[in-house]
N, C-alpha and C. Protein backbone atom coordinates (compact mmCIF):
# COMPACT_ATOMS: atom_id res chain seq x y z
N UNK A 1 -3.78 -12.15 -14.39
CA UNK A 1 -3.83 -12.70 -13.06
C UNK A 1 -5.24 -13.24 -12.85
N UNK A 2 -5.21 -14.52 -13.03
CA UNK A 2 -6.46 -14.83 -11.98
C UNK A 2 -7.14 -15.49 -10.79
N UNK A 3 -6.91 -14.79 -9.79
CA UNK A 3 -6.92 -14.79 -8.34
C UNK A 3 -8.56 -14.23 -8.24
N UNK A 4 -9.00 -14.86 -6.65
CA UNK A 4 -10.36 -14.59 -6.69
C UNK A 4 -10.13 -13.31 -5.42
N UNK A 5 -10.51 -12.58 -6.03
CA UNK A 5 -10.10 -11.36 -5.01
C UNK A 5 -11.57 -10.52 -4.53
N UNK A 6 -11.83 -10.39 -3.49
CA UNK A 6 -12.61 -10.19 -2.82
C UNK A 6 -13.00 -8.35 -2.47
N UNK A 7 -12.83 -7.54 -3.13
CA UNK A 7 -13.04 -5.90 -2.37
C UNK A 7 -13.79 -5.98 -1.34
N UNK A 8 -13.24 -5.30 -0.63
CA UNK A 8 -14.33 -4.69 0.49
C UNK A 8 -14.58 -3.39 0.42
N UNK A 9 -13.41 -2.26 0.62
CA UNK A 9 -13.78 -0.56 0.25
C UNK A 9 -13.29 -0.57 -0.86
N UNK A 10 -13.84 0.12 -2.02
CA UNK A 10 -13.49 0.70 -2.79
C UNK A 10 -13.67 2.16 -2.86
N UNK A 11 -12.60 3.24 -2.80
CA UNK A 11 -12.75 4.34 -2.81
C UNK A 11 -12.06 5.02 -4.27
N UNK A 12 -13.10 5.97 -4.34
CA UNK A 12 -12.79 6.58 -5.86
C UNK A 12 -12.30 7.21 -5.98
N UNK A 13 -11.37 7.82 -7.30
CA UNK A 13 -10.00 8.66 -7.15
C UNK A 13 -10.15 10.11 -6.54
N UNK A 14 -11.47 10.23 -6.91
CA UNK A 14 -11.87 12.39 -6.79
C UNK A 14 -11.17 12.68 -4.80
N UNK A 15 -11.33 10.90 -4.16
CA UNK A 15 -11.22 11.02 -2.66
C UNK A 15 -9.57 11.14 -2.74
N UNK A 16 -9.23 12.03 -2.36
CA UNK A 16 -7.54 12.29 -2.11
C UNK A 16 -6.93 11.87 -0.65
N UNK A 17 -6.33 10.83 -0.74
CA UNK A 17 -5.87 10.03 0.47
C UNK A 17 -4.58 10.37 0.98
N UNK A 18 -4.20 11.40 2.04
CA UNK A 18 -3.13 11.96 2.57
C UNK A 18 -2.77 11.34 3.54
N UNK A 19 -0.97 11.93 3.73
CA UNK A 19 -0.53 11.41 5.25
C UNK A 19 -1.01 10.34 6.09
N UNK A 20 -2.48 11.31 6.59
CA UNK A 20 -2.63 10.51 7.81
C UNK A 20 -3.79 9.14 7.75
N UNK A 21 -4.46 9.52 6.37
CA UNK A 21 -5.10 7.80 6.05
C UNK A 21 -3.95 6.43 5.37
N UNK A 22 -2.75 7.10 5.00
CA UNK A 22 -1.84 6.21 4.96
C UNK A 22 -1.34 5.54 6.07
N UNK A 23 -1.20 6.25 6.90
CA UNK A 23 -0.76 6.22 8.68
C UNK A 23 -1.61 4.93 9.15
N UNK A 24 -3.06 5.39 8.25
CA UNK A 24 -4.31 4.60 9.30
C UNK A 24 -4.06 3.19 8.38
N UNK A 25 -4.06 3.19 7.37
CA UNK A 25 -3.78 2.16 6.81
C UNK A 25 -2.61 0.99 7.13
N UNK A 26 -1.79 1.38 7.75
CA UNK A 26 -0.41 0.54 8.57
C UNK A 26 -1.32 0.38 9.87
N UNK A 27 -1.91 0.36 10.40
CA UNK A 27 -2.68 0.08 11.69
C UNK A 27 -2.91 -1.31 11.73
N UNK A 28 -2.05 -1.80 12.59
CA UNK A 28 -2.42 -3.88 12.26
C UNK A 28 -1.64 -4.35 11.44
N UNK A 29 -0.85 -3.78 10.62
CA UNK A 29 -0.18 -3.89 9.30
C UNK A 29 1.60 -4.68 9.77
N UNK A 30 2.00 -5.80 9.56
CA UNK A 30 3.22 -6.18 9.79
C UNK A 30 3.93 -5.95 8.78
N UNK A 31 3.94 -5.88 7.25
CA UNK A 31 4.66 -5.60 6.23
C UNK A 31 4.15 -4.35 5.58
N UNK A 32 5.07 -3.60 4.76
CA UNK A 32 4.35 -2.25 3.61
C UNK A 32 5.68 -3.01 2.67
N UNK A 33 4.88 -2.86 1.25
CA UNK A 33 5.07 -3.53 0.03
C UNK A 33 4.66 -1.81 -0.94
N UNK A 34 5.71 -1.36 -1.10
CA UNK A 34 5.58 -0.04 -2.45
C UNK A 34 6.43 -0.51 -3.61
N UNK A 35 5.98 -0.45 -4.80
CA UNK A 35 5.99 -0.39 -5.97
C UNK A 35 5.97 1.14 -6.59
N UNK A 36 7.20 1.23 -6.77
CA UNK A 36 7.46 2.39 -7.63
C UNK A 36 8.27 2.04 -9.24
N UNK A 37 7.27 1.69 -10.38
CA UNK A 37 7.63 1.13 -11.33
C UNK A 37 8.16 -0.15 -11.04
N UNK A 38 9.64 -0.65 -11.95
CA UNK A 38 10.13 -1.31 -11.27
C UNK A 38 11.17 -1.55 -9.70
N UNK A 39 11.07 -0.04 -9.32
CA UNK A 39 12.03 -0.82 -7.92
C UNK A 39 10.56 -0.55 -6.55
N UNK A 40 11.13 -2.01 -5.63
CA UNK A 40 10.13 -2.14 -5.09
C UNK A 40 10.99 -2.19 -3.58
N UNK A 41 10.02 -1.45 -2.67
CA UNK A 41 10.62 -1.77 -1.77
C UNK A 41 9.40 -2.17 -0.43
N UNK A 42 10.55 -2.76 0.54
CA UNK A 42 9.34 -3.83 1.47
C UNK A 42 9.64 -3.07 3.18
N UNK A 43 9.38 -3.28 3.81
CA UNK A 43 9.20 -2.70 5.10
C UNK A 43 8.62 -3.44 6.02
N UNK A 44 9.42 -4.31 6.55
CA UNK A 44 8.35 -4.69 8.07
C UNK A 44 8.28 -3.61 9.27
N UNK A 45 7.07 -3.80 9.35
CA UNK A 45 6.17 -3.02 10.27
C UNK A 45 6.17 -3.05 11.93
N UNK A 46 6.48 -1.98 12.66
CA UNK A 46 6.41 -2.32 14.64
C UNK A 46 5.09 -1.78 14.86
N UNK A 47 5.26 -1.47 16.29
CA UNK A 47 4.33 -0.83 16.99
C UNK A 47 4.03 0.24 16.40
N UNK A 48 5.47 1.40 15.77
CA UNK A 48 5.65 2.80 15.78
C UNK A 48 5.98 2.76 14.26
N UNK A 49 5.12 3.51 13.38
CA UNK A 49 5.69 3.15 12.21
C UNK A 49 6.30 4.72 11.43
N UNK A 50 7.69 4.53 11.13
CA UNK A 50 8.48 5.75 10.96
C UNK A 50 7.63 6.33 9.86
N UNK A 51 8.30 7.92 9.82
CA UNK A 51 8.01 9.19 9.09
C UNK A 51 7.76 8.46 7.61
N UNK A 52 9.38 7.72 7.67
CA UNK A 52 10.40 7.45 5.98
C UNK A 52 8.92 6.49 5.50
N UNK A 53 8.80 5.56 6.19
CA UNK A 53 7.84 4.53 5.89
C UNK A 53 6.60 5.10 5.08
N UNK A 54 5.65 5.83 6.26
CA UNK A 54 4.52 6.67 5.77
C UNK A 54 5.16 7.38 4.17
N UNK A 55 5.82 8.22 4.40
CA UNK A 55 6.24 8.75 3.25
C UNK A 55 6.40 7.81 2.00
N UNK A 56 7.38 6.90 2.10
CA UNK A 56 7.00 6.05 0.66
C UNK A 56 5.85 6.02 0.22
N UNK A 57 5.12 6.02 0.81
CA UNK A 57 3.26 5.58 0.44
C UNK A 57 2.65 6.58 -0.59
N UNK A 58 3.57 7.62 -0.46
CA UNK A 58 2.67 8.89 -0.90
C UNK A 58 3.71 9.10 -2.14
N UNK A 59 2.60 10.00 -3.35
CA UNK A 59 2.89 10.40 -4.29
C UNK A 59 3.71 11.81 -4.03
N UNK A 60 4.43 12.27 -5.63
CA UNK A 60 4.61 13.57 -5.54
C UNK A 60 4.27 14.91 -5.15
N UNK A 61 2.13 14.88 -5.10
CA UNK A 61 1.78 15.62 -4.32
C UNK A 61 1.14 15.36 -3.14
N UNK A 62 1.55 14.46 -2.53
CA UNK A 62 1.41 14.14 -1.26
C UNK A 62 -0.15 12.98 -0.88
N UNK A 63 -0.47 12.72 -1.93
CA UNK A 63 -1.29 11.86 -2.00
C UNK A 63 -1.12 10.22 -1.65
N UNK A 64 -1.75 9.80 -1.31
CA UNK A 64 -1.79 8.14 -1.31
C UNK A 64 -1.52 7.76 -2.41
N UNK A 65 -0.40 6.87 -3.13
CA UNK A 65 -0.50 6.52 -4.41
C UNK A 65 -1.29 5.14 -4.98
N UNK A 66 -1.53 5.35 -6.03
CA UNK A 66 -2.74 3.97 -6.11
C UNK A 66 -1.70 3.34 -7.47
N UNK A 67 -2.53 2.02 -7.31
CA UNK A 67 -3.66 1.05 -6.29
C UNK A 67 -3.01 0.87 -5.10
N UNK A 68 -3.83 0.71 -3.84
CA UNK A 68 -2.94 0.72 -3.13
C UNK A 68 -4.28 -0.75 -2.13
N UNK A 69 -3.70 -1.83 -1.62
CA UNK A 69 -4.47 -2.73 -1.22
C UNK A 69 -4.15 -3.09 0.37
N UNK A 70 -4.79 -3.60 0.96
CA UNK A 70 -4.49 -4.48 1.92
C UNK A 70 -5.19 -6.03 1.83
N UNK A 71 -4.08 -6.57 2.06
CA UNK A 71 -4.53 -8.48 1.83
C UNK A 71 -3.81 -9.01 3.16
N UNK A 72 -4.63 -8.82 3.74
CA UNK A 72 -4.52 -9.64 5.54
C UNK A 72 -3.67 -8.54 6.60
N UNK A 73 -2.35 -9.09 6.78
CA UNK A 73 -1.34 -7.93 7.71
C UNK A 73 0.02 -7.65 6.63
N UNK A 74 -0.77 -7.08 5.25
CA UNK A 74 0.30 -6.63 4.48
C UNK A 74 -0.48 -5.49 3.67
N UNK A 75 0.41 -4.16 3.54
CA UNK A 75 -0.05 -3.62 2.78
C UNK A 75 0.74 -3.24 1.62
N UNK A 76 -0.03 -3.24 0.45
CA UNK A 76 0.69 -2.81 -1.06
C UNK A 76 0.39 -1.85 -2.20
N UNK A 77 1.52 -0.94 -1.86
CA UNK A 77 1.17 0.65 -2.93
C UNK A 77 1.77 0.52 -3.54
N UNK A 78 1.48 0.73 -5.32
CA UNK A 78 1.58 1.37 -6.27
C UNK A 78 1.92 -0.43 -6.76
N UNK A 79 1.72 -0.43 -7.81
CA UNK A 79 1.86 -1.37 -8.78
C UNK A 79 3.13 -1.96 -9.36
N UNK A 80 3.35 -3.14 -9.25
CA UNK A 80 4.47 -3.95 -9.63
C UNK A 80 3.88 -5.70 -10.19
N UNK A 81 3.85 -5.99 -11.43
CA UNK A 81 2.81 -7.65 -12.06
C UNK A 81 3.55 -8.59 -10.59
N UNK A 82 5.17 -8.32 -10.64
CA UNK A 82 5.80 -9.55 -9.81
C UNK A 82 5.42 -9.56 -8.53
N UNK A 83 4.73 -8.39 -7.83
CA UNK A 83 4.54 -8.12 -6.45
C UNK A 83 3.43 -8.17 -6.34
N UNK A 84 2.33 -8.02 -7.00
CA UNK A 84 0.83 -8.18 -7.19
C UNK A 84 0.65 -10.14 -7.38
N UNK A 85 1.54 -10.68 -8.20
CA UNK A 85 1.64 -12.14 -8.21
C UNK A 85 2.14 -12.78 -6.75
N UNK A 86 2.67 -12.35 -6.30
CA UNK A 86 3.54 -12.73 -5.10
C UNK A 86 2.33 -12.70 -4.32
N UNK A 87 1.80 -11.49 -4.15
CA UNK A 87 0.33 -11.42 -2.49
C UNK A 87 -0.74 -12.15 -2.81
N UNK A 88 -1.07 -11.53 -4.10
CA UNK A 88 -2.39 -12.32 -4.39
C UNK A 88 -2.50 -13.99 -4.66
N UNK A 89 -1.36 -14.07 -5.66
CA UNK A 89 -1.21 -15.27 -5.91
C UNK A 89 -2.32 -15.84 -6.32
């Protein structure tokens, strides 16, 4: 992929990202984009963003799963080439 991609936070793995920084992360957020291998699933986003939603985000032990990005009013967890091509472009 080569897209000119810009970081702003980068946080390092030892930081364990639960529940409620996933929560914070949908804040402003109109779409959630998760990648779990290949099946991917998409979510547009309200005011109130459900339990089920938050929960996709998170790993088996309840962690934020990575990579996990935001690119404007979309956010995208866990890795998929076709869904990473699609945002970044």
């Amino acid at each position: 992929m080569d897209s000119k991609i810009e970081i702003v936070t980068k946080v390092p793995a030892s930081k364990k990202l639960q529940q409620a920084d996933a929560k914070a992360l949908l804040k402003g957020a109109s779409r959630l984009i998760v990648a779990k291998g290949k099946k991917v699933s998409e979510f547009t986003l309200g005011a109130r963003v459900a339990d089920d939603t938050v929960a996709a985000m998170l790993g088996p032990t309840g962690n934020l799963r990575a990579p996990t990005a935001v690119v404007g009013k979309t956010v995208v967890v866990g890795f998929n080439d076709a869904t990473y091509t699609g945002v970044f472009g």
